[in-house]
PDB file of N, CA and C in Angstrom:
ATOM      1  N   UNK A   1     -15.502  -5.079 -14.363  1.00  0.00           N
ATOM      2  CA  UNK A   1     -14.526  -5.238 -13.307  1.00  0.00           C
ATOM      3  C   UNK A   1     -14.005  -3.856 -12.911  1.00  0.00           C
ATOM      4  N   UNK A   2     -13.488  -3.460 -11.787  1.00  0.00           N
ATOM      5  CA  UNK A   2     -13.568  -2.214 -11.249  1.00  0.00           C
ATOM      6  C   UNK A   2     -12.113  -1.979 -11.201  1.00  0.00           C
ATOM      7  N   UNK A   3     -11.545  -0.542 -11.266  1.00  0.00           N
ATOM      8  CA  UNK A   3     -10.415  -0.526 -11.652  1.00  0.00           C
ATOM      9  C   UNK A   3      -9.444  -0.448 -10.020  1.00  0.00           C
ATOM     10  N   UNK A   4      -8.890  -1.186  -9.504  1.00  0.00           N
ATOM     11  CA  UNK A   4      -8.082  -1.241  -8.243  1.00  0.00           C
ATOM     12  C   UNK A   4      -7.286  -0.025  -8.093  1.00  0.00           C
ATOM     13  N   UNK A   5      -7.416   1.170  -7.170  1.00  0.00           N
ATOM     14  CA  UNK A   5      -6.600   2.402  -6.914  1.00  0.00           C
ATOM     15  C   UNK A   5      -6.004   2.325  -5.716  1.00  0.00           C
ATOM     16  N   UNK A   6      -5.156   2.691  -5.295  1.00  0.00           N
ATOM     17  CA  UNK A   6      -4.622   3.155  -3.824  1.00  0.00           C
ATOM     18  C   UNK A   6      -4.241   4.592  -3.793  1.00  0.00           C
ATOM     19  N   UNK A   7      -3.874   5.228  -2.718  1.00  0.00           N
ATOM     20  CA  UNK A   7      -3.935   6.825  -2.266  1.00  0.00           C
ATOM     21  C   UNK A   7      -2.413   6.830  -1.616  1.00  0.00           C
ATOM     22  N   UNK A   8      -1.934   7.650  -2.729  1.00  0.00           N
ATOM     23  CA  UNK A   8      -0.878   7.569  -2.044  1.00  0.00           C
ATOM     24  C   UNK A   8      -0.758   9.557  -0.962  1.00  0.00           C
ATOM     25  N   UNK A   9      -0.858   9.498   0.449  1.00  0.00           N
ATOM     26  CA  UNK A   9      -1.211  10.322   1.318  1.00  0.00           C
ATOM     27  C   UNK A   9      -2.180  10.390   1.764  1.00  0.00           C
ATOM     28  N   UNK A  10      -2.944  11.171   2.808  1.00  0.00           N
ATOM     29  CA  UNK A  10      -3.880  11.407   2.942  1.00  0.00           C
ATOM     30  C   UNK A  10      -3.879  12.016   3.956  1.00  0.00           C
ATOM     31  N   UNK A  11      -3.655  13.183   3.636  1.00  0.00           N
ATOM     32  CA  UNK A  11      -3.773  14.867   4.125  1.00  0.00           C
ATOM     33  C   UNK A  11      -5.675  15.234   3.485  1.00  0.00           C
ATOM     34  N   UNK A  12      -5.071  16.684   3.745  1.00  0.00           N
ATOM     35  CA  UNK A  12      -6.417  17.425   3.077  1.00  0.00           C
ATOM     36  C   UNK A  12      -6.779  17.138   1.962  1.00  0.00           C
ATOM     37  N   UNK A  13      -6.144  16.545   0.945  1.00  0.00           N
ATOM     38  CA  UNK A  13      -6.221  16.621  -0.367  1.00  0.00           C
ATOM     39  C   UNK A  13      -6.630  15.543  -0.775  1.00  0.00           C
ATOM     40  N   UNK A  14      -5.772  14.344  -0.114  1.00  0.00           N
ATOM     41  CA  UNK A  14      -6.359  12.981   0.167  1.00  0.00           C
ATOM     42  C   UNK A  14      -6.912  12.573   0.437  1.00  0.00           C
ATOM     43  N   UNK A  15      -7.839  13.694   1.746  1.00  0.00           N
ATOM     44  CA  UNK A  15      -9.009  12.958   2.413  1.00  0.00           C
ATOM     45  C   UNK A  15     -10.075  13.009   1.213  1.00  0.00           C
ATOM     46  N   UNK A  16      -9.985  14.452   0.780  1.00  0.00           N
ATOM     47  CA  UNK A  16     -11.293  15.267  -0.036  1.00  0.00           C
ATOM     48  C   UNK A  16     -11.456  13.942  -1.535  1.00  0.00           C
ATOM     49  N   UNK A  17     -10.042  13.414  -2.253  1.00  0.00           N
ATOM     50  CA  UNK A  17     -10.142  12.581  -3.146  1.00  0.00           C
ATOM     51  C   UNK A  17     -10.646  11.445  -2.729  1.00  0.00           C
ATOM     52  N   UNK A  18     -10.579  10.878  -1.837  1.00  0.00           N
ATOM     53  CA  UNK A  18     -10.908   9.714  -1.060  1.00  0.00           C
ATOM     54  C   UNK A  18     -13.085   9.825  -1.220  1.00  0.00           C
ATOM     55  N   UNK A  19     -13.213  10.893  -0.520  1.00  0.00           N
ATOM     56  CA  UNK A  19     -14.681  11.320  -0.300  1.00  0.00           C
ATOM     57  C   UNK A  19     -15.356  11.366  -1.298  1.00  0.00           C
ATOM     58  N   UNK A  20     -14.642  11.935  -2.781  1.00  0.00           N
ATOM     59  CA  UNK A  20     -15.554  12.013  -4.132  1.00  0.00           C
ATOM     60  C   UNK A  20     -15.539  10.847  -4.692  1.00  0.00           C
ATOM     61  N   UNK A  21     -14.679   9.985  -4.515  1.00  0.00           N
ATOM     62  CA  UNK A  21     -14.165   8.582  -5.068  1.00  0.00           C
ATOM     63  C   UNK A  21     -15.341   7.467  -4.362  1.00  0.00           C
ATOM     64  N   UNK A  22     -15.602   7.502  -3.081  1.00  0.00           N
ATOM     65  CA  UNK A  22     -16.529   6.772  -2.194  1.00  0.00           C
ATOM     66  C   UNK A  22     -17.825   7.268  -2.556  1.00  0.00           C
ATOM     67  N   UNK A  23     -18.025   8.741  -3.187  1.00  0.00           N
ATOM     68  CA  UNK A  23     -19.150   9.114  -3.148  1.00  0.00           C
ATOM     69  C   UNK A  23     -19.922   8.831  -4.773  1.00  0.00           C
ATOM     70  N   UNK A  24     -18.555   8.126  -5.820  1.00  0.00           N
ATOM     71  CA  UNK A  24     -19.083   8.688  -7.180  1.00  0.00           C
ATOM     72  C   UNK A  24     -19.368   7.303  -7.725  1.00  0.00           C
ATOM     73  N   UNK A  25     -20.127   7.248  -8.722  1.00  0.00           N
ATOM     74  CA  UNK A  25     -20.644   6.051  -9.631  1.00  0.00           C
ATOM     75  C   UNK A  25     -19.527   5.715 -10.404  1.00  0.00           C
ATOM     76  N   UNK A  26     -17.916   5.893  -9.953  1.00  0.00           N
ATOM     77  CA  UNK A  26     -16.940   5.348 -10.776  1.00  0.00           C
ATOM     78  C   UNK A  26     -17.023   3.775 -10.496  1.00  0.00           C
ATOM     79  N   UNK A  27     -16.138   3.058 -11.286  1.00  0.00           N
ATOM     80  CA  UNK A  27     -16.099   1.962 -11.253  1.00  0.00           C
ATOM     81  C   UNK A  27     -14.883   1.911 -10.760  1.00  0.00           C
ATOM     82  N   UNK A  28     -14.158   2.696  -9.361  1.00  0.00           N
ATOM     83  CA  UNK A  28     -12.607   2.336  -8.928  1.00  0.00           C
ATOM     84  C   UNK A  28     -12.603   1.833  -7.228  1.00  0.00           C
ATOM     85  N   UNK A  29     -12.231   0.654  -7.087  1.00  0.00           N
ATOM     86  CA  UNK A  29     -12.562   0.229  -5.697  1.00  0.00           C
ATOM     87  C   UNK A  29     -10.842   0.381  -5.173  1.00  0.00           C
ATOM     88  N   UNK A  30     -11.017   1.542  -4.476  1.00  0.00           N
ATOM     89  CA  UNK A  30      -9.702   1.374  -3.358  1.00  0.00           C
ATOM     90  C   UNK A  30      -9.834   0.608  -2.710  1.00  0.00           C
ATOM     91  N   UNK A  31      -7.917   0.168  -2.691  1.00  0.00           N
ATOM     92  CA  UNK A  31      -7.437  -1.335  -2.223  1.00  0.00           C
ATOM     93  C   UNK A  31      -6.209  -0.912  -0.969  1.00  0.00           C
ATOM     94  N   UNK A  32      -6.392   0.314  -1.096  1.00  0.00           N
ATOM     95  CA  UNK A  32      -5.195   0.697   0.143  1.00  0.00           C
ATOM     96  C   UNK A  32      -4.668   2.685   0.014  1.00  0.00           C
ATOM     97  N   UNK A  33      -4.090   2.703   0.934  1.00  0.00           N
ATOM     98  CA  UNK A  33      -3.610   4.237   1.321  1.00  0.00           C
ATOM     99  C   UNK A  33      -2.167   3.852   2.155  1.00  0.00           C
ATOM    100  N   UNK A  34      -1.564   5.024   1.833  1.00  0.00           N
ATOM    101  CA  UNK A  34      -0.456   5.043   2.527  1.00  0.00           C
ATOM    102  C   UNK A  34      -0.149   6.676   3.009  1.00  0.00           C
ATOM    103  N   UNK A  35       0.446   6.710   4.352  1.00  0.00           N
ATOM    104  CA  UNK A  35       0.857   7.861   4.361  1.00  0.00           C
ATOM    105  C   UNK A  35       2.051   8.134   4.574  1.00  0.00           C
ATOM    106  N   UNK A  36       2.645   8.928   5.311  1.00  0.00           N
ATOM    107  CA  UNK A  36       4.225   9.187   5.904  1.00  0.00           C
ATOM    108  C   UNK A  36       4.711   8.084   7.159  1.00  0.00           C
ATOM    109  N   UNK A  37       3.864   7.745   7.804  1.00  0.00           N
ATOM    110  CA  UNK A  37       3.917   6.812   8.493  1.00  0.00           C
ATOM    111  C   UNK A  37       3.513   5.160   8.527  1.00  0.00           C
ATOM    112  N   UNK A  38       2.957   5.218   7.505  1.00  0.00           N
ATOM    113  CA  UNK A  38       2.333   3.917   7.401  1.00  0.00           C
ATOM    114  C   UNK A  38       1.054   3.662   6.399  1.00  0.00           C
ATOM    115  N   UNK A  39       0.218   2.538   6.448  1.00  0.00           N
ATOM    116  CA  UNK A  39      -0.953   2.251   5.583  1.00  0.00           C
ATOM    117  C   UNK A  39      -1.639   1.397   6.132  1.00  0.00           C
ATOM    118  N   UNK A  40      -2.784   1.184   4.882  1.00  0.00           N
ATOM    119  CA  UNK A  40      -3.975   0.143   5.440  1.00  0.00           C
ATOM    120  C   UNK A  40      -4.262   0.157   4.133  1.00  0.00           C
ATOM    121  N   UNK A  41      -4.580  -1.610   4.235  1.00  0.00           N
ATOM    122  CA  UNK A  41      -4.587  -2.502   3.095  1.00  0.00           C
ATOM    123  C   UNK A  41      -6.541  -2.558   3.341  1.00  0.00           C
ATOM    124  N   UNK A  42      -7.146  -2.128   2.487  1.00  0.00           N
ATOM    125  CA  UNK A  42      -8.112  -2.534   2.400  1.00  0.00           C
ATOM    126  C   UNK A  42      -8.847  -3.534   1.986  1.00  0.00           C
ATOM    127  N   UNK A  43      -9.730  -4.936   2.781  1.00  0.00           N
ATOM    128  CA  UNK A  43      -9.944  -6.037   2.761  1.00  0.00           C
ATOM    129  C   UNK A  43     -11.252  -6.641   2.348  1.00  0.00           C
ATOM    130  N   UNK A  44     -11.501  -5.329   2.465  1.00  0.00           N
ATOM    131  CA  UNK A  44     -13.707  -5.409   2.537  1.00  0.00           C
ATOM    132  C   UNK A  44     -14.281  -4.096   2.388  1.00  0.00           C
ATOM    133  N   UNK A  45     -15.506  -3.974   2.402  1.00  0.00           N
ATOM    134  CA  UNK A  45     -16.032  -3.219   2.608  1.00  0.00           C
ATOM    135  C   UNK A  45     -16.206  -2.016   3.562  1.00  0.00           C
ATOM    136  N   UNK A  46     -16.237  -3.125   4.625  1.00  0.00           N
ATOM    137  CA  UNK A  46     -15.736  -1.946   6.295  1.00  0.00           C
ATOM    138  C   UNK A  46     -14.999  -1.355   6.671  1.00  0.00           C
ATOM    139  N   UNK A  47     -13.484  -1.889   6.057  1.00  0.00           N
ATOM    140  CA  UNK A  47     -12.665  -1.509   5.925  1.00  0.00           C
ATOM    141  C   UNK A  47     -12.890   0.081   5.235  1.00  0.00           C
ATOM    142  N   UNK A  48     -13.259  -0.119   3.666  1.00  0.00           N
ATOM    143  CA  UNK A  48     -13.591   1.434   2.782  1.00  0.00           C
ATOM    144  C   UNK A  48     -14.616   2.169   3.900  1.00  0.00           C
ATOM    145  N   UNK A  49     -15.211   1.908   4.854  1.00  0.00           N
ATOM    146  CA  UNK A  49     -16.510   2.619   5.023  1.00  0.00           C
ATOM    147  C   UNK A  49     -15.415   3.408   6.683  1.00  0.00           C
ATOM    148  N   UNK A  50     -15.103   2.698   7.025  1.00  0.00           N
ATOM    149  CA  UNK A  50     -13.676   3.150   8.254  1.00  0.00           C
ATOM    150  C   UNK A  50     -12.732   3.837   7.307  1.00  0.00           C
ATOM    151  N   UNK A  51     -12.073   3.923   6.408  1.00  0.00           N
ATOM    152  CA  UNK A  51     -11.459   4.707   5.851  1.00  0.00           C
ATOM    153  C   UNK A  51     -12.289   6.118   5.220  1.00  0.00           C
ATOM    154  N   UNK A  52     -13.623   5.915   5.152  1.00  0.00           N
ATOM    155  CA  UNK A  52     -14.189   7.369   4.812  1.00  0.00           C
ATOM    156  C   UNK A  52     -14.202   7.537   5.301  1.00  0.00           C
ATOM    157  N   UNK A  53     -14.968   7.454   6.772  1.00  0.00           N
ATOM    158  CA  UNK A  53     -15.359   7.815   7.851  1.00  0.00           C
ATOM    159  C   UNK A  53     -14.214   8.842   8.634  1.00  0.00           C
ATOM    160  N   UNK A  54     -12.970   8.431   8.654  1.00  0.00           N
ATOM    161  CA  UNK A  54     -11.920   8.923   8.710  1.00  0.00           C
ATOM    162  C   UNK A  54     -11.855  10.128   8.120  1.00  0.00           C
ATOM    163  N   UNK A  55     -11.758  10.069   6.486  1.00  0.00           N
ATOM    164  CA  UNK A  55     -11.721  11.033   6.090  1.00  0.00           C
ATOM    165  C   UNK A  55     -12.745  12.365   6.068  1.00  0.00           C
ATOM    166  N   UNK A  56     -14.046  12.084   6.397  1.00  0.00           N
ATOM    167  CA  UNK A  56     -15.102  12.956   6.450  1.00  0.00           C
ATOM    168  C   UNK A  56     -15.057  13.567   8.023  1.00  0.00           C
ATOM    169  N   UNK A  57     -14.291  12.977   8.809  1.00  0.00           N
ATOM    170  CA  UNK A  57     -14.217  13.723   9.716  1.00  0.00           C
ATOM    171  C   UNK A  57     -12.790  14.027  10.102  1.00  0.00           C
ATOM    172  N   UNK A  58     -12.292  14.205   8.499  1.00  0.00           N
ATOM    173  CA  UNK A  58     -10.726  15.235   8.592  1.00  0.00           C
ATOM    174  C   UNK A  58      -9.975  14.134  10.081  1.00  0.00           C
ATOM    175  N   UNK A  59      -9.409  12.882   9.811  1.00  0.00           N
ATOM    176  CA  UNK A  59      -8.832  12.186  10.858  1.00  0.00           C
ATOM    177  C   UNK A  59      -7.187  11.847   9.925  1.00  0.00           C
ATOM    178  N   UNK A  60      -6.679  11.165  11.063  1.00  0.00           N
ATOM    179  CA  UNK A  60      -5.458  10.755  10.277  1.00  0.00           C
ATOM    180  C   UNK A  60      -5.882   9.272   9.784  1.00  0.00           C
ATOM    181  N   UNK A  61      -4.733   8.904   8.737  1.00  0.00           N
ATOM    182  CA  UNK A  61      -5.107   7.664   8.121  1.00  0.00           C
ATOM    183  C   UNK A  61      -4.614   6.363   9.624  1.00  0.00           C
ATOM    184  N   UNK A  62      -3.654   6.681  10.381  1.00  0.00           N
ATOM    185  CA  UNK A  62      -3.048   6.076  11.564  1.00  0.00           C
ATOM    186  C   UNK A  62      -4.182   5.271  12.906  1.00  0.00           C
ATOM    187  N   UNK A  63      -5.606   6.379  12.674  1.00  0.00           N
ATOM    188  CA  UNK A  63      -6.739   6.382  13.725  1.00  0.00           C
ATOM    189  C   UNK A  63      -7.232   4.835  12.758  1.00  0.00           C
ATOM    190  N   UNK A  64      -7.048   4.417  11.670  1.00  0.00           N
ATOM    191  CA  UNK A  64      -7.601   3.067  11.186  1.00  0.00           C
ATOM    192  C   UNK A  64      -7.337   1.839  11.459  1.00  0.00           C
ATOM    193  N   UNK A  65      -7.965   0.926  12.180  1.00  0.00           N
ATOM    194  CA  UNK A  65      -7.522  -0.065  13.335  1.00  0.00           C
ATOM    195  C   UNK A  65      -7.035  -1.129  12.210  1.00  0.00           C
ATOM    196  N   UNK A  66      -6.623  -0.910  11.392  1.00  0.00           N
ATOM    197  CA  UNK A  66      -6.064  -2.173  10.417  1.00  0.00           C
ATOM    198  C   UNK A  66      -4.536  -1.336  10.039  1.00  0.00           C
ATOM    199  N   UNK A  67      -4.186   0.174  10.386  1.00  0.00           N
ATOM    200  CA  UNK A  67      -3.222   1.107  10.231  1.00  0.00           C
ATOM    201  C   UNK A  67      -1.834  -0.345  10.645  1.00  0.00           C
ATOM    202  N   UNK A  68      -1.049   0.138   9.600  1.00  0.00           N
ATOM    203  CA  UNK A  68       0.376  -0.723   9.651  1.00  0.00           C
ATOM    204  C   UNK A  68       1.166   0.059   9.602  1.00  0.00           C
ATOM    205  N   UNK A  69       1.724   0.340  10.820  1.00  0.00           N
ATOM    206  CA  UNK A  69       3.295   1.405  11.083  1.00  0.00           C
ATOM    207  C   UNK A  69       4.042   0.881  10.100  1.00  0.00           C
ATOM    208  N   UNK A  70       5.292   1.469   8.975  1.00  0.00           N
ATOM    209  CA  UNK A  70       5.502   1.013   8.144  1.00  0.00           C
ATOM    210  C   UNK A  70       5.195   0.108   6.814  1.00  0.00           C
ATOM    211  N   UNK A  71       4.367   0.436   6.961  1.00  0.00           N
ATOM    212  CA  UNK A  71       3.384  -0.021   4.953  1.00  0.00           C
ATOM    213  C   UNK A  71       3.921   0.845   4.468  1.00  0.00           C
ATOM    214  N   UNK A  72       4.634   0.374   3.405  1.00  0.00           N
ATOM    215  CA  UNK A  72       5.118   2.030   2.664  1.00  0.00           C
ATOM    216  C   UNK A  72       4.698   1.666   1.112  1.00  0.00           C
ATOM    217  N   UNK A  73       5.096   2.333   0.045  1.00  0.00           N
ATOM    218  CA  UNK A  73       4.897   2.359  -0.968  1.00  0.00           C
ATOM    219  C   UNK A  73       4.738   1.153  -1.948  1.00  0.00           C
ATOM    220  N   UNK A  74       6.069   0.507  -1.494  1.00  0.00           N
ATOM    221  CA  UNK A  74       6.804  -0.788  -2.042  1.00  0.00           C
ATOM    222  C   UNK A  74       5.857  -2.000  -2.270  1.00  0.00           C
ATOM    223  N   UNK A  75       5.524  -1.832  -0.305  1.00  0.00           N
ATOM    224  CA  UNK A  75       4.739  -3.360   0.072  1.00  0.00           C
ATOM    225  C   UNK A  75       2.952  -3.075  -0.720  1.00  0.00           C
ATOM    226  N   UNK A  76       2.975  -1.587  -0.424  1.00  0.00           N
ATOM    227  CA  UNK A  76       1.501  -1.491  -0.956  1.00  0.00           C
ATOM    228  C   UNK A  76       1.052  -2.241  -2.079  1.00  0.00           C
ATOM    229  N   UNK A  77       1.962  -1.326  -2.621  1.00  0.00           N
ATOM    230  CA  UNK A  77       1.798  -2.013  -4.566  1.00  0.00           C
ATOM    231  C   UNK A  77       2.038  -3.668  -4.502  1.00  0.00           C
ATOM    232  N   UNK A  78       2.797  -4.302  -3.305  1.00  0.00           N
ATOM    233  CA  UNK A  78       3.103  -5.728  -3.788  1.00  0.00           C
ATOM    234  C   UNK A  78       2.152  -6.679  -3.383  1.00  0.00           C
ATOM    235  N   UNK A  79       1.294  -5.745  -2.018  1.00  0.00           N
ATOM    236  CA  UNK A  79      -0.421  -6.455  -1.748  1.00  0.00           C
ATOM    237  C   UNK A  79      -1.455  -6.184  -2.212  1.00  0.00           C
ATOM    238  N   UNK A  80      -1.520  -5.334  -2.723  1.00  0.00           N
ATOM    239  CA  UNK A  80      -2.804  -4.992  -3.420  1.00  0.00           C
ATOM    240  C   UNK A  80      -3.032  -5.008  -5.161  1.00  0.00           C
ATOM    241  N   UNK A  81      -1.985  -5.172  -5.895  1.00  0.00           N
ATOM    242  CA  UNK A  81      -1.730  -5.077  -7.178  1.00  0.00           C
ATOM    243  C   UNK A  81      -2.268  -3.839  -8.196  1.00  0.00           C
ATOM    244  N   UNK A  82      -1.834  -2.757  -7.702  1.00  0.00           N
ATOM    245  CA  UNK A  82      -3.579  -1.629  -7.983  1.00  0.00           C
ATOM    246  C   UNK A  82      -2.821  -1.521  -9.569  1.00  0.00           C
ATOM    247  N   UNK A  83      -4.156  -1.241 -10.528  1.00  0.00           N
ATOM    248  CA  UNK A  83      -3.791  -0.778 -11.446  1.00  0.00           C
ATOM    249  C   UNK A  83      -3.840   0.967 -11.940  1.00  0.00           C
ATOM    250  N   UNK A  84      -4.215   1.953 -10.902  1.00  0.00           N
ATOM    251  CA  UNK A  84      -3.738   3.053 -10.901  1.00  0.00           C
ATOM    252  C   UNK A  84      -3.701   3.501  -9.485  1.00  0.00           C
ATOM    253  N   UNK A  85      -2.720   4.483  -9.449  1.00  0.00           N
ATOM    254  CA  UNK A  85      -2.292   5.439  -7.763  1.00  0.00           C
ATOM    255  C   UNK A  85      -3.009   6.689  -8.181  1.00  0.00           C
ATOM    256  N   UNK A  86      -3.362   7.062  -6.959  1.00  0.00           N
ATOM    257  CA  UNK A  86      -3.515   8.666  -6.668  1.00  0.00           C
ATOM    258  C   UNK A  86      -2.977   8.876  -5.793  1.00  0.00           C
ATOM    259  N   UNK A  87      -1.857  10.235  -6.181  1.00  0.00           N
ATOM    260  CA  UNK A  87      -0.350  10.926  -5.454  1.00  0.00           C
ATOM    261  C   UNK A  87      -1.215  12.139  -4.798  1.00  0.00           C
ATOM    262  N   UNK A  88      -1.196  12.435  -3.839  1.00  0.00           N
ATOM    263  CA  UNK A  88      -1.651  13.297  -3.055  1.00  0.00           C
ATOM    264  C   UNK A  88      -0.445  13.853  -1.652  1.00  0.00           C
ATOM    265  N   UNK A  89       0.533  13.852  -2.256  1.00  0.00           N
ATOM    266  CA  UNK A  89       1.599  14.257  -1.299  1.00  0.00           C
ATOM    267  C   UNK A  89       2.257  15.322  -2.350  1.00  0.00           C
ATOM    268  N   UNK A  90       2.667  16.847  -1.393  1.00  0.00           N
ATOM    269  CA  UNK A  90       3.402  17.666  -2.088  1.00  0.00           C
ATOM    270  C   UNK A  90       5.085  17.214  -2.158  1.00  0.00           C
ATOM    271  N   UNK A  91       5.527  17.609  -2.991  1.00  0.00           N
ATOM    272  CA  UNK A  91       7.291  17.059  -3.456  1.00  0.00           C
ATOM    273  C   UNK A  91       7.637  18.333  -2.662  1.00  0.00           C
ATOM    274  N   UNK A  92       8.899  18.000  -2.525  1.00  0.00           N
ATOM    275  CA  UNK A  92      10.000  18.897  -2.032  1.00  0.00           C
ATOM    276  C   UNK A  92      10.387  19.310  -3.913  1.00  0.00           C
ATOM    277  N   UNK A  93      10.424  20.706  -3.619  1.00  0.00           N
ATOM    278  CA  UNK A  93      10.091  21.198  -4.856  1.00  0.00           C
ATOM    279  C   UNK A  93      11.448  22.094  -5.257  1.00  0.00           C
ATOM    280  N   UNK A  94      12.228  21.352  -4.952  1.00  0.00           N
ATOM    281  CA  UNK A  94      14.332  21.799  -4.706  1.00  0.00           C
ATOM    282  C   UNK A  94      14.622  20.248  -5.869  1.00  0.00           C
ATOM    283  N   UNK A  95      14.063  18.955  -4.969  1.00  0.00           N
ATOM    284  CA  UNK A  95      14.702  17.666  -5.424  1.00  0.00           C
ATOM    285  C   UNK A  95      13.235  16.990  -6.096  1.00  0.00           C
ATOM    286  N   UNK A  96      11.959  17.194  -5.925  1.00  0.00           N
ATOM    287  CA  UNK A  96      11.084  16.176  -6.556  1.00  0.00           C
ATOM    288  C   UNK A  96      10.432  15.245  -5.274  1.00  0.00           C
ATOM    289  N   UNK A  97      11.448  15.053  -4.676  1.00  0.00           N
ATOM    290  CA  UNK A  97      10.896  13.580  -3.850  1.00  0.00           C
ATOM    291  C   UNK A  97      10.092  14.152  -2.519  1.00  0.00           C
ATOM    292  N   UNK A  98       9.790  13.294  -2.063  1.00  0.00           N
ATOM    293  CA  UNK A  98       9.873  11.619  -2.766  1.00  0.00           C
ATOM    294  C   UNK A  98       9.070  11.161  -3.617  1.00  0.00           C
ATOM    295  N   UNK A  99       8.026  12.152  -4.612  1.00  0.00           N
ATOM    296  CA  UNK A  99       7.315  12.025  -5.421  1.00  0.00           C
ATOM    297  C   UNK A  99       7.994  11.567  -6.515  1.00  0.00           C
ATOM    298  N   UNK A 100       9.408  12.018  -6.985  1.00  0.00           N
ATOM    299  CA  UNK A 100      10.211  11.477  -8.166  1.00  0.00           C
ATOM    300  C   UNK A 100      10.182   9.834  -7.778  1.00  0.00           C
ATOM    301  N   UNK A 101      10.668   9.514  -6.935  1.00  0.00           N
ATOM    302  CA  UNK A 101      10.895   8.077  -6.817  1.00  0.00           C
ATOM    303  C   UNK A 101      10.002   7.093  -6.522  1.00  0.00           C
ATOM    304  N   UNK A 102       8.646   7.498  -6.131  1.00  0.00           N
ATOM    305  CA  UNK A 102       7.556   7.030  -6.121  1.00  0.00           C
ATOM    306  C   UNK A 102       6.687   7.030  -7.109  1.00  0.00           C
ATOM    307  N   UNK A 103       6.893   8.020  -8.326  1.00  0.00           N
ATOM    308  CA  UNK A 103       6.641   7.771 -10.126  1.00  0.00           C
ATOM    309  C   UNK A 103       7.079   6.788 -10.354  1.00  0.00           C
ATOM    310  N   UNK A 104       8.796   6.983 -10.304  1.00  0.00           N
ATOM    311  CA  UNK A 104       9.364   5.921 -10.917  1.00  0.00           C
ATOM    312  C   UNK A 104       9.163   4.417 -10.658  1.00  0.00           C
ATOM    313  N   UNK A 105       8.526   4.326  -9.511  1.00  0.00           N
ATOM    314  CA  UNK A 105       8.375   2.923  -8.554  1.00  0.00           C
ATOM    315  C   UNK A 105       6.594   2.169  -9.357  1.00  0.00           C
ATOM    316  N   UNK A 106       6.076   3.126  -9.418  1.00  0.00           N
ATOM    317  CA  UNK A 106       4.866   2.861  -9.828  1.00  0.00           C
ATOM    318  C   UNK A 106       4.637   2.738 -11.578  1.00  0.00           C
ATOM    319  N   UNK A 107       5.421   3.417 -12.375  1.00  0.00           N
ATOM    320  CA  UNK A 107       5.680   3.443 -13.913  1.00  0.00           C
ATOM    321  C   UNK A 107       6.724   1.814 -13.767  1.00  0.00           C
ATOM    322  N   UNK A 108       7.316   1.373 -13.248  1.00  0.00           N
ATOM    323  CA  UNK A 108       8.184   0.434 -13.484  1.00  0.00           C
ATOM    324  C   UNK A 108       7.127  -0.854 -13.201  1.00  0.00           C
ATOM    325  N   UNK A 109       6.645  -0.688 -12.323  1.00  0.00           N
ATOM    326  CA  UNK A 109       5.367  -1.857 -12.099  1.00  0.00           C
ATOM    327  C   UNK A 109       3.863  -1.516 -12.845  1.00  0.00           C
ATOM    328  N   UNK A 110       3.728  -0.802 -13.606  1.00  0.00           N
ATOM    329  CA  UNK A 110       2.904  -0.803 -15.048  1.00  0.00           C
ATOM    330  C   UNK A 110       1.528   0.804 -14.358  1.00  0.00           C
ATOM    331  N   UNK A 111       1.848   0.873 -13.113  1.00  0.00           N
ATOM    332  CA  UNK A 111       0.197   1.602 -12.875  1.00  0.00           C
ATOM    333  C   UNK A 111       0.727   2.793 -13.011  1.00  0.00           C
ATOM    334  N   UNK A 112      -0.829   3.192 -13.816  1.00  0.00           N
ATOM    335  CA  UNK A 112      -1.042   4.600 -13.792  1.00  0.00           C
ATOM    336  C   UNK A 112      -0.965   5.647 -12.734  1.00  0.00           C
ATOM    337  N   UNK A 113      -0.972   6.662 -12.950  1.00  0.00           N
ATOM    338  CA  UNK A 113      -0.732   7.922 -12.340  1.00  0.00           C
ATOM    339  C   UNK A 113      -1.354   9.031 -12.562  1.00  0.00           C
ATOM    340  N   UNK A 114      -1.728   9.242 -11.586  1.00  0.00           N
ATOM    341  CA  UNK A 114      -2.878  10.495 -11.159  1.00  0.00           C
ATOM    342  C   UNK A 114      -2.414  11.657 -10.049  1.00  0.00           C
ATOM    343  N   UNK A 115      -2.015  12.843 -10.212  1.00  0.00           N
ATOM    344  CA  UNK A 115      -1.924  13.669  -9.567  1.00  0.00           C
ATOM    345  C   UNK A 115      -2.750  14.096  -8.703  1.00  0.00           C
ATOM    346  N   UNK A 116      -3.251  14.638  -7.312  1.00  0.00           N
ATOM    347  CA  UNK A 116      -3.903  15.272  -7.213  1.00  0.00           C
ATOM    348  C   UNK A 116      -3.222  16.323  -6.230  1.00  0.00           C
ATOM    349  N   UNK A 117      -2.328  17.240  -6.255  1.00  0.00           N
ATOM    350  CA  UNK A 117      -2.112  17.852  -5.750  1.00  0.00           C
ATOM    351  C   UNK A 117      -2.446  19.484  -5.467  1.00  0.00           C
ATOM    352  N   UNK A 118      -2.140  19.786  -4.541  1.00  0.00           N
ATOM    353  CA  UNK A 118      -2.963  21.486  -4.229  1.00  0.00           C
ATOM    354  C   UNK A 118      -2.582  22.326  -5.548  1.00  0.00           C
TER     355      UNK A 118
END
């Protein structure tokens, strides 16, 4: 059984994790992304293959015709049930966040945590 991930961002850093993740013999099927503006719940297959596609040609996550203005963190985790995140957003590096509170959101509902930041 394959381990359920979502992306949390998807900038440069996000796209590039996104691309090795689609490209590798892991056993982790992304179930969603979120960015500053919104997300997409991934449903199928076409869905993942429109979300690379995106990313291999450096796009925003918003250009994805399933994109939900306001998907944020909360709802992600409460549709997709992932059992680990990948954080790909830099913190404000004064206060943490919103990376502090988006640990804490994701450690309280049991999933793991994966950095991938610059």
């Amino acid at each position: 059984m394959p381990i359920k991930a979502i992306l949390v961002g998807f900038g440069n850093v996000g796209r590039a994790l996104l691309k090795e993740l689609f490209d590798s013999e892991l056993s982790i099927e992304v179930v969603g992304a979120v960015s500053s503006r919104g997300g997409v719940l991934i449903n199928d297959l076409d869905d993942l293959r429109t979300l690379y596609e995106l990313a291999v040609n450096d796009l925003n996550l918003s250009r994805h015709p399933k994109f939900r203005i306001g998907l944020d963190i909360s709802r992600l985790i409460n549709h997709t049930k992932p059992d680990l995140a990948y954080i790909a957003i830099p913190p404000s590096y004064r206060i943490g966040e919103p990376n502090k509170s988006i640990y804490h959101e994701l450690i309280d509902s049991g999933i793991s945590i994966i950095t991938a930041d610059k």
